[in-house]
C-alpha atoms as a PDB file:
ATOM      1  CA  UNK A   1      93.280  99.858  86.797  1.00  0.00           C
ATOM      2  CA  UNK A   2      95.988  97.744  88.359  1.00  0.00           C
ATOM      3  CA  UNK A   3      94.873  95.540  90.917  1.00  0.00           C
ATOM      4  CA  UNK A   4      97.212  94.411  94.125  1.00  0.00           C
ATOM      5  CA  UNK A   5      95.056  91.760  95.763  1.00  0.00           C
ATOM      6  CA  UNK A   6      97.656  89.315  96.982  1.00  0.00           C
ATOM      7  CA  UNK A   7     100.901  91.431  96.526  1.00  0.00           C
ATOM      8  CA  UNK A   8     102.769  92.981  99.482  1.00  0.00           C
ATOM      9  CA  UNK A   9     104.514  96.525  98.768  1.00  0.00           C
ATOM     10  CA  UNK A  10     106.649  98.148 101.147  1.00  0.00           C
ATOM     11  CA  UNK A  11     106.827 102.054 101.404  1.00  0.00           C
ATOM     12  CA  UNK A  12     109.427 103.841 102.696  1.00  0.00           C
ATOM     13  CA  UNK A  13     108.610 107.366 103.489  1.00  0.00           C
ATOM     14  CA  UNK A  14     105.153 105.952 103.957  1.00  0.00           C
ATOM     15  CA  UNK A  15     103.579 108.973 106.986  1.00  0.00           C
ATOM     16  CA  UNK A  16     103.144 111.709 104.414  1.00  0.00           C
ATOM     17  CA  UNK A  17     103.479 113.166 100.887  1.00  0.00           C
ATOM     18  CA  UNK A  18     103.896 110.619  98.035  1.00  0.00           C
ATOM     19  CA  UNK A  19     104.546 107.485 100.505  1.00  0.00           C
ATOM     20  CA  UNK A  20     100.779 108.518 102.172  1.00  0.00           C
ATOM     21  CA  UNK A  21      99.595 108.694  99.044  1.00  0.00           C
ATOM     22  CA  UNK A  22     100.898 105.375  97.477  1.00  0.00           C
ATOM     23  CA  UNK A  23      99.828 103.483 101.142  1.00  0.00           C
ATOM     24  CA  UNK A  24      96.004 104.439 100.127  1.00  0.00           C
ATOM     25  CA  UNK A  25      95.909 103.982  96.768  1.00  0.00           C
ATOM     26  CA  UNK A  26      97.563 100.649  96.795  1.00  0.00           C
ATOM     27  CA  UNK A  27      95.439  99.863 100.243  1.00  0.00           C
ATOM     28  CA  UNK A  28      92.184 100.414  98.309  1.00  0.00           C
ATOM     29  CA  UNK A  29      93.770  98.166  95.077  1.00  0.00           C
ATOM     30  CA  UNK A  30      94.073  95.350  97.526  1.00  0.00           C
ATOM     31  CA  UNK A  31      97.764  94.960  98.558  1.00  0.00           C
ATOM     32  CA  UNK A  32      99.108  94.402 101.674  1.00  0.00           C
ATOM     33  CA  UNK A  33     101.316  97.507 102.566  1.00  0.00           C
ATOM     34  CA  UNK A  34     104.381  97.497 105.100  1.00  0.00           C
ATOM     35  CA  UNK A  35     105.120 101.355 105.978  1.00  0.00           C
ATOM     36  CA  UNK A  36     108.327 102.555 107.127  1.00  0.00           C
ATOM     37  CA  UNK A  37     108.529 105.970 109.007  1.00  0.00           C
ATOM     38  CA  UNK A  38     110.502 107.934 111.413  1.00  0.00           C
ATOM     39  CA  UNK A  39     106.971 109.859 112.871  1.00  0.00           C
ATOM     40  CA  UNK A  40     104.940 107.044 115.077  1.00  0.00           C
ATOM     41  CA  UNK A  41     102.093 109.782 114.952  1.00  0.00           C
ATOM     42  CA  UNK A  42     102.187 109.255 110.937  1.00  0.00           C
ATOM     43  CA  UNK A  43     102.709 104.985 111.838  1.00  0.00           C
ATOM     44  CA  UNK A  44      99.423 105.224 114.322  1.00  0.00           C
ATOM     45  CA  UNK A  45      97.088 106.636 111.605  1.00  0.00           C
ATOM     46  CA  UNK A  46      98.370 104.454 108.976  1.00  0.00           C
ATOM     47  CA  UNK A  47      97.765 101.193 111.024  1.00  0.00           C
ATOM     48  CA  UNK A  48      93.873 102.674 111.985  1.00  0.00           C
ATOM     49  CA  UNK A  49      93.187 104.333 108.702  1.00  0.00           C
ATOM     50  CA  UNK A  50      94.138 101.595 106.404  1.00  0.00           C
ATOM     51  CA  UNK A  51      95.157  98.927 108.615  1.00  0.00           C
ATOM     52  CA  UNK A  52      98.946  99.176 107.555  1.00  0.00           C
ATOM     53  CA  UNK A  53     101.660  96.927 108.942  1.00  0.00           C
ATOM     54  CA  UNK A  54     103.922  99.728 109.942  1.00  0.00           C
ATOM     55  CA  UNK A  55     107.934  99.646 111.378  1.00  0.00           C
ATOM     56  CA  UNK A  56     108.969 103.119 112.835  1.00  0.00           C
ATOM     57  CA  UNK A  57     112.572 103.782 111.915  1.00  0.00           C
ATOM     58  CA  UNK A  58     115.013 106.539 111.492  1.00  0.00           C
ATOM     59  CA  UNK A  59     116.659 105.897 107.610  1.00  0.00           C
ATOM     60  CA  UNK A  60     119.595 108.055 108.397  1.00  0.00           C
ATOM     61  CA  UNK A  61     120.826 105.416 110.617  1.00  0.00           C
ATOM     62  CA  UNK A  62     122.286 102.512 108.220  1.00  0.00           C
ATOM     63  CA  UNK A  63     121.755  99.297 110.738  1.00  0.00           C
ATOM     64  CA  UNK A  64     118.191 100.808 111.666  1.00  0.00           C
ATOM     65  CA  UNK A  65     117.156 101.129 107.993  1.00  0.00           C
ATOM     66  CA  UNK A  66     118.839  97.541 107.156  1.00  0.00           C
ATOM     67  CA  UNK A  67     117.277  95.776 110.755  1.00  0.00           C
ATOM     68  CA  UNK A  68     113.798  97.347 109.508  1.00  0.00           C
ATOM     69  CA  UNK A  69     114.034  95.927 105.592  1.00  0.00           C
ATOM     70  CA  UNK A  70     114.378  92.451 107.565  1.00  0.00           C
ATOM     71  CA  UNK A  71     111.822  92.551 109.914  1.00  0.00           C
ATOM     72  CA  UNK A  72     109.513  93.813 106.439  1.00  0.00           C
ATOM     73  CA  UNK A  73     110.479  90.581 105.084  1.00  0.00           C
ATOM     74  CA  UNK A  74     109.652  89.235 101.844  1.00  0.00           C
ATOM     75  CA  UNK A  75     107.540  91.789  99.702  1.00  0.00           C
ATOM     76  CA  UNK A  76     106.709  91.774  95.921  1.00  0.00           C
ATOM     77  CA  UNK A  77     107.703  95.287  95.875  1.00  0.00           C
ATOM     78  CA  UNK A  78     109.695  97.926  96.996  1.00  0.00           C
ATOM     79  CA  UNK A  79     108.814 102.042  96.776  1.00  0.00           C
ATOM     80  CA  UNK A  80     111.301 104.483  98.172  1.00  0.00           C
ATOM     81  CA  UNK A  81     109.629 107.358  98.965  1.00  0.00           C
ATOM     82  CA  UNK A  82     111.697 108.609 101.867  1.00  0.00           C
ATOM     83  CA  UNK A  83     112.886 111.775 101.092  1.00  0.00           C
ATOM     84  CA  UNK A  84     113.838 115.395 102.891  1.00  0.00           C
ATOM     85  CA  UNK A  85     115.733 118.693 101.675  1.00  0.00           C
ATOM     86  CA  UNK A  86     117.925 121.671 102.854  1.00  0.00           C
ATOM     87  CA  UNK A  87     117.792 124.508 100.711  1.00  0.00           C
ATOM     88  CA  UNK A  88     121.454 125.659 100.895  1.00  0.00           C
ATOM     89  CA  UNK A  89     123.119 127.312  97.900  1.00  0.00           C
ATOM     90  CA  UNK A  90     126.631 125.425  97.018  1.00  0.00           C
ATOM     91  CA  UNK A  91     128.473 127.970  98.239  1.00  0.00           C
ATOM     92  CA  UNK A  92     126.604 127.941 101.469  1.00  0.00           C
ATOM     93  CA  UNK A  93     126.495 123.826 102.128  1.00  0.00           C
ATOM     94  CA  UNK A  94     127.220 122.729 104.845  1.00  0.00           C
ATOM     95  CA  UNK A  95     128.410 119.679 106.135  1.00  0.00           C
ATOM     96  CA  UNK A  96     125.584 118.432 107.954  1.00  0.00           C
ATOM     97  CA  UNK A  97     123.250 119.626 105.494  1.00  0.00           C
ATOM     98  CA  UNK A  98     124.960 117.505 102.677  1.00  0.00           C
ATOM     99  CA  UNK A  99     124.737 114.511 105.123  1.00  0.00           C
ATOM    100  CA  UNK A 100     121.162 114.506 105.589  1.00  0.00           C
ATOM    101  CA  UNK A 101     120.009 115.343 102.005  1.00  0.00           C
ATOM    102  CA  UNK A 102     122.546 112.091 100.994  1.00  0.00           C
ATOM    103  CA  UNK A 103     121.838 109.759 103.593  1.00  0.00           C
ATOM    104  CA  UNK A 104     117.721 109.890 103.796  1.00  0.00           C
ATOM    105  CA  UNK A 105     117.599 110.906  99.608  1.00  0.00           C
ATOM    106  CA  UNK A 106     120.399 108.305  98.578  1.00  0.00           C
ATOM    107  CA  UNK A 107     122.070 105.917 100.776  1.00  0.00           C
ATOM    108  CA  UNK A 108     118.859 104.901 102.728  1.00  0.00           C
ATOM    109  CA  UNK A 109     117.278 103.805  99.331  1.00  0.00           C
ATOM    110  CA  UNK A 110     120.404 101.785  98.412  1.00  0.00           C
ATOM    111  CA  UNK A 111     120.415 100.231 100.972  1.00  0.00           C
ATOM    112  CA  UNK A 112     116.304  99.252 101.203  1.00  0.00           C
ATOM    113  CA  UNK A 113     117.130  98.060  97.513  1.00  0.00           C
ATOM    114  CA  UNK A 114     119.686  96.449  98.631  1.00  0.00           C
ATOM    115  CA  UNK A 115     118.129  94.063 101.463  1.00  0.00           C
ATOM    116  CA  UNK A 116     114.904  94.086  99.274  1.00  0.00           C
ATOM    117  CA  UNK A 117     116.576  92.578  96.046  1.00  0.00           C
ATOM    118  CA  UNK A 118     118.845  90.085  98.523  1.00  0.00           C
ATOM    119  CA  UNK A 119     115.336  88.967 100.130  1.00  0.00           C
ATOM    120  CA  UNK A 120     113.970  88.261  96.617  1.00  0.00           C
ATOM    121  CA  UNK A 121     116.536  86.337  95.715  1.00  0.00           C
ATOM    122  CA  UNK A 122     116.711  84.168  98.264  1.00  0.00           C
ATOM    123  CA  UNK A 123     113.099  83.029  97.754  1.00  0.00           C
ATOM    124  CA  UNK A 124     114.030  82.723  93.446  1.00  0.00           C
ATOM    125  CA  UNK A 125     114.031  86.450  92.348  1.00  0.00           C
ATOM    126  CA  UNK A 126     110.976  88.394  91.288  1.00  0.00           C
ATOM    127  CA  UNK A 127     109.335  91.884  92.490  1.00  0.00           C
ATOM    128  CA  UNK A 128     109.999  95.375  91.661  1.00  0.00           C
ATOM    129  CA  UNK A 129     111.690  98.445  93.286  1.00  0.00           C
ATOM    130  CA  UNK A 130     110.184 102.032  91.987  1.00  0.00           C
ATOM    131  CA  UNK A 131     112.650 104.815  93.420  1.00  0.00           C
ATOM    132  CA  UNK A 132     111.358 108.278  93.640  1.00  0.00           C
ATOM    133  CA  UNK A 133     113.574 111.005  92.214  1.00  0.00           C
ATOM    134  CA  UNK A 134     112.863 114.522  91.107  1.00  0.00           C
ATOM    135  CA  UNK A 135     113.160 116.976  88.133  1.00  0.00           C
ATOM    136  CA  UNK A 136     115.560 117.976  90.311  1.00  0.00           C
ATOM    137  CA  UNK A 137     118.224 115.728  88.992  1.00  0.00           C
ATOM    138  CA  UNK A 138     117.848 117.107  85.558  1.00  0.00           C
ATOM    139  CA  UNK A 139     117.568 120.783  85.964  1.00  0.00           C
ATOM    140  CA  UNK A 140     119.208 123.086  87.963  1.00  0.00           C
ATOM    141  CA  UNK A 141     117.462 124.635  90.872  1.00  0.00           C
ATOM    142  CA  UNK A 142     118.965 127.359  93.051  1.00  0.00           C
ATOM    143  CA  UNK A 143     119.646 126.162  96.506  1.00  0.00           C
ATOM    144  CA  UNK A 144     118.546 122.570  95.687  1.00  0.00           C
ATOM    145  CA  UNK A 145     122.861 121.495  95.418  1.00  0.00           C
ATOM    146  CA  UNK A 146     122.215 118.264  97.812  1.00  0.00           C
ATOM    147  CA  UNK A 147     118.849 117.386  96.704  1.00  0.00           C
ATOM    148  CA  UNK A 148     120.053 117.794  93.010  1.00  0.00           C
ATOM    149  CA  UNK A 149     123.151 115.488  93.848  1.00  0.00           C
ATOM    150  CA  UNK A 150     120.991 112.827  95.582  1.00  0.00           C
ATOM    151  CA  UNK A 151     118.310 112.252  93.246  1.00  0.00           C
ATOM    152  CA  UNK A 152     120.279 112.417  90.148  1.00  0.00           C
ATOM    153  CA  UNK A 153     122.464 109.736  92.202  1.00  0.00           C
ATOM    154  CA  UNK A 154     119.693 107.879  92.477  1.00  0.00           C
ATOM    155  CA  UNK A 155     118.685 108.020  88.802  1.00  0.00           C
ATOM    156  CA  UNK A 156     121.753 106.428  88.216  1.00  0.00           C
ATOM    157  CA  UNK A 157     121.374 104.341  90.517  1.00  0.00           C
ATOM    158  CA  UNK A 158     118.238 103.010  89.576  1.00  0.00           C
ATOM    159  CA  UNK A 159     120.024 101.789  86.050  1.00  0.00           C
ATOM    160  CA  UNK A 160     123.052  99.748  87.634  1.00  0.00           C
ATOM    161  CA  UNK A 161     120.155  98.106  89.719  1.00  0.00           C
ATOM    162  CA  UNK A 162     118.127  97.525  86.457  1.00  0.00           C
ATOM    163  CA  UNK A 163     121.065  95.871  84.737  1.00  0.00           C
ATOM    164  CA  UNK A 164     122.595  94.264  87.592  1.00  0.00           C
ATOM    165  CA  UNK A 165     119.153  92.241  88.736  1.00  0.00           C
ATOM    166  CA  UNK A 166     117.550  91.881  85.356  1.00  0.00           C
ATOM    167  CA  UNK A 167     118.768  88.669  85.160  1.00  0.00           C
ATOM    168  CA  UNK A 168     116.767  87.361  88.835  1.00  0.00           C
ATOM    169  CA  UNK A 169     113.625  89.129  87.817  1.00  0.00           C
ATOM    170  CA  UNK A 170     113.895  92.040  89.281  1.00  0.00           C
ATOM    171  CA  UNK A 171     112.786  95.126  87.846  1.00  0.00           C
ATOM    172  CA  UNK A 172     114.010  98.268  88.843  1.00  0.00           C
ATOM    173  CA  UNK A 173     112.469 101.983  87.879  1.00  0.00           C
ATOM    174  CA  UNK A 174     112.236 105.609  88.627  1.00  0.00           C
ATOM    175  CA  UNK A 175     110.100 108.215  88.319  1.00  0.00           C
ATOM    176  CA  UNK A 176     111.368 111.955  88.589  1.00  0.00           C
ATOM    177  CA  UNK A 177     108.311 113.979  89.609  1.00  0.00           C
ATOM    178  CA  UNK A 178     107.884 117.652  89.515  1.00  0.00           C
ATOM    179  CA  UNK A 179     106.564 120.162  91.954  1.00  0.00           C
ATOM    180  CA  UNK A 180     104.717 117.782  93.896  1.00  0.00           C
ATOM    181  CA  UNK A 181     102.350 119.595  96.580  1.00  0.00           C
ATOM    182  CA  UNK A 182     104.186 117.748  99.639  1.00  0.00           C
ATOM    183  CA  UNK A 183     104.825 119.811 103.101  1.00  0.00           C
ATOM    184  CA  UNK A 184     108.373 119.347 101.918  1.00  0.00           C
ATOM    185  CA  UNK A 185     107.372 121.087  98.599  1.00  0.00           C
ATOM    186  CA  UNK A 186     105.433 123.620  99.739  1.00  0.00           C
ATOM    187  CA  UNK A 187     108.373 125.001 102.436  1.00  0.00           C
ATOM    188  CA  UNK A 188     110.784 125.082  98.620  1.00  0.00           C
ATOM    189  CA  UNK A 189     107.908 126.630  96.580  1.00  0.00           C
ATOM    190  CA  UNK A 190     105.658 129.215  98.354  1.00  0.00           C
ATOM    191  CA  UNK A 191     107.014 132.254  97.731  1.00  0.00           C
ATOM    192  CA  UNK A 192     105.635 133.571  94.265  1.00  0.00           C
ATOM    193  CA  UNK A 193     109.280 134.601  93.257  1.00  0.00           C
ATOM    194  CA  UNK A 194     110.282 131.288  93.378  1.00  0.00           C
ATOM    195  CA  UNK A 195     106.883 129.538  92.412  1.00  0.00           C
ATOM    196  CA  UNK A 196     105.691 131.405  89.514  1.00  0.00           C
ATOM    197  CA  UNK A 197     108.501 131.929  87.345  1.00  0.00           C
ATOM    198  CA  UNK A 198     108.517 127.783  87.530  1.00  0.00           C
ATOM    199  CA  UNK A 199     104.924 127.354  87.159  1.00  0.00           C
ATOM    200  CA  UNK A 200     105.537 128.699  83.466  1.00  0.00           C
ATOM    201  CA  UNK A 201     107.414 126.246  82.758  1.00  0.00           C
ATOM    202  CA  UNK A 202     104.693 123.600  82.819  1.00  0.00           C
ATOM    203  CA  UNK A 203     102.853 122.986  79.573  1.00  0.00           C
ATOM    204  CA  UNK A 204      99.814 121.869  82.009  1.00  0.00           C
ATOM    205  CA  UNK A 205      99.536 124.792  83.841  1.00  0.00           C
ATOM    206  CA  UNK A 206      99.956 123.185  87.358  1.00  0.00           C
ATOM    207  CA  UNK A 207     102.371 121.131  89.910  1.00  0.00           C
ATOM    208  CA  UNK A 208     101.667 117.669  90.586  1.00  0.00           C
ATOM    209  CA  UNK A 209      99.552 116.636  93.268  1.00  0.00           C
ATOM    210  CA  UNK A 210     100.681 113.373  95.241  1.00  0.00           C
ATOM    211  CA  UNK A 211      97.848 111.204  93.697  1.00  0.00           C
ATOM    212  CA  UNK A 212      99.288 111.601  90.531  1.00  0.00           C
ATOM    213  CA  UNK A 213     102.531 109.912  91.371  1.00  0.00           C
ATOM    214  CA  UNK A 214     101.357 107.635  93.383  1.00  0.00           C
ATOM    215  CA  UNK A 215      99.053 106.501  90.500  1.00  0.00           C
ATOM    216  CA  UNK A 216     102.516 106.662  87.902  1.00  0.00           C
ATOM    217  CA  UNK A 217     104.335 104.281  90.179  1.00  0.00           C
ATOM    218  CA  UNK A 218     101.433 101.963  90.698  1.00  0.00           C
ATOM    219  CA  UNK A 219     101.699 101.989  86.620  1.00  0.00           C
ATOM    220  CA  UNK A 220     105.433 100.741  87.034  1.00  0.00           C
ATOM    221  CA  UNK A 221     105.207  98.433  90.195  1.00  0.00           C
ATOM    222  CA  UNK A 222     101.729  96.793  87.622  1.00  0.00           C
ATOM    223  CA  UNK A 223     102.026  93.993  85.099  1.00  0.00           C
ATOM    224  CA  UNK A 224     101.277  95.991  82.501  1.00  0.00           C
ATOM    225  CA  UNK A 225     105.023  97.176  82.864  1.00  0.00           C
ATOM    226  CA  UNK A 226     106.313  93.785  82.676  1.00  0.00           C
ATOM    227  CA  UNK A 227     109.099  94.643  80.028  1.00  0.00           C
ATOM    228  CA  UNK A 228     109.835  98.160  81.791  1.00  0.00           C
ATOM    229  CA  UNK A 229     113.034  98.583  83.731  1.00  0.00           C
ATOM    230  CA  UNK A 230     115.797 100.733  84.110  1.00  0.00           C
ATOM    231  CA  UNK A 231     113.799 103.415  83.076  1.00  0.00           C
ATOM    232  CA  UNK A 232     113.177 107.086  84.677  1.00  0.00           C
ATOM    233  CA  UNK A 233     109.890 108.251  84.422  1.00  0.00           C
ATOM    234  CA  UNK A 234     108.909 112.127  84.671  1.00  0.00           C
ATOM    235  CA  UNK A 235     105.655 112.853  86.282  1.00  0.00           C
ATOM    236  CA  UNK A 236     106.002 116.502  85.429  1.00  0.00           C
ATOM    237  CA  UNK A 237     103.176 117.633  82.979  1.00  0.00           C
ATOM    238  CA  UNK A 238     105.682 118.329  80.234  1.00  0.00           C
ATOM    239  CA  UNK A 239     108.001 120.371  82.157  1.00  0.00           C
ATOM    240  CA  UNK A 240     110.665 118.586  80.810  1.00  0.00           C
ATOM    241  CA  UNK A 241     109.880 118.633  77.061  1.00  0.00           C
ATOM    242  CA  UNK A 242     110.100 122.452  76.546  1.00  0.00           C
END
C-alpha cells in the first residue's frame, strides 16, 4: 500500500465521484489534499470530514481555474478529476453543449497541468499529474460525441505532457476508466437498454466502483510507478481486451 505522509495532492473535481473518492483514500494514506470544486456544499464536508484544504471554483472559467492552481501552490501531485457530460447525439450537438463537455473535460485540465507543471518547475521539477479519461475515448458510445472528443483529447494530451516534461521530472499519466458508478454515470447508464447490452461487455461481470480508480491512480501518483509515464491506464475489468 502506497503511503502519502508528507506529499500534498491536489484534486480537481474533488466534491463527488472519483475526486471524493481519491480525497479519502489519499486522506487516510497520509497526504495533505487541496480540493477544487464548484459546489461549496461538497467544499464544507470535505474540510469537516477529512479536514481538506479546499478552493471553490468554477473550471469553465479559464482565469478562475488558473487564479485557483496558484493559490493551491506547490503540490507533489496533480489529479484531474473534474469532469461533466451532455448526452447529445452528433447530429443533435449543440453549441453550448460542446462548450461545456470541452471546457470542464479538456481545457480546464490543460490548463491545471499547465500551472501545476510551471509551479514544479520553478521549485526544480518533480511531482506527477494523473488525468482521468474514459473508455469513452476508445469506443464509440451513442450520444457520448463531446465526452468522446474530450477525453480522447485528453489521452493525447496526457502523452505531449509526458514527453514534453520528462526531462524536469515530471511524470504525466492517464487512466481511462469504465462505467464508473458516479451520479454522472448513473444519469448515462440507468436504463437497462442502455446498461445491459454494455454490462456484457465486461469480462468481470460489473462497472467500476469509484474506489477502484481512486486506488489505480494512487498506483500511478506512488513510487512504485517511478519509470511510468505517458501511459493510459484502463480501469475497466477487461472491457477493453475483448
Amino acid at each position: 500500500m502506497s503511503d502519502f505522509t508528507g506529499k500534498t495532492i491536489i484534486i480537481t473535481g474533488a466534491g463527488k465521484g472519483i475526486g471524493r473518492a481519491c480525497v479519502e483514500l489519499f486522506t487516510r494514506r497520509g497526504a495533505r489534499i487541496i480540493g477544487l470544486s464548484r459546489s461549496q456544499a461538497d467544499l464544507d464536508h470535505l474540510a469537516q470530514a477529512f479536514g481538506t484544504t479546499v478552493i471553490s471554483v468554477d473550471l469553465a472559467d479559464n482565469a478562475a481555474a488558473r487564479d485557483a492552481m496558484k493559490k493551491a501552490g506547490l503540490a507533489d501531485a496533480l489529479v484531474n478529476c473534474a469532469g461533466t457530460n451532455v448526452l447529445e447525439s452528433v447530429l443533435d450537438m449543440t453549441e453550448k453543449g460542446y462548450e461545456q463537455v470541452l471546457g470542464i473535460n479538456l481545457r480546464a485540465a490543460l490548463i491545471c497541468a499547465q500551472e501545476f507543471a510551471r509551479a514544479r518547475i520553478a521549485n526544480g521539477g518533480g511531482g506527477t499529474i494523473v488525468n482521468v479519461t474514459s473508455i469513452a475515448g476508445h469506443r464509440g458510445f451513442v450520444d457520448h460525441v463531446a465526452y468522446a472528443a474530450s477525453k480522447a483529447g485528453l489521452e493525447g494530451a496526457t502523452r505531449v505532457m509526458a514527453k514534453e516534461l520528462g526531462a524536469r521530472g515530471i511524470r504525466v499519466n492517464a487512466v481511462a476508466p469504465t462505467v464508473t458508478m458516479t451520479e454522472l454515470a448513473a444519469k448515462a447508464w440507468s436504463e437497462p437498454s442502455k446498461r445491459d447490452p454494455m454490462m456484457v461487455r465486461h469480462p468481470m461481470a460489473r462497472f467500476a466502483e469509484v474506489d477502484d480508480v481512486a486506488r489505480s491512480i494512487a498506483m500511478l501518483i506512488s513510487e512504485d510507478a517511478a519509470m511510468i509515464s505517458g501511459a493510459v491506464l484502463p480501469v475497466d475489468g477487461g472491457f477493453l481486451a475483448v
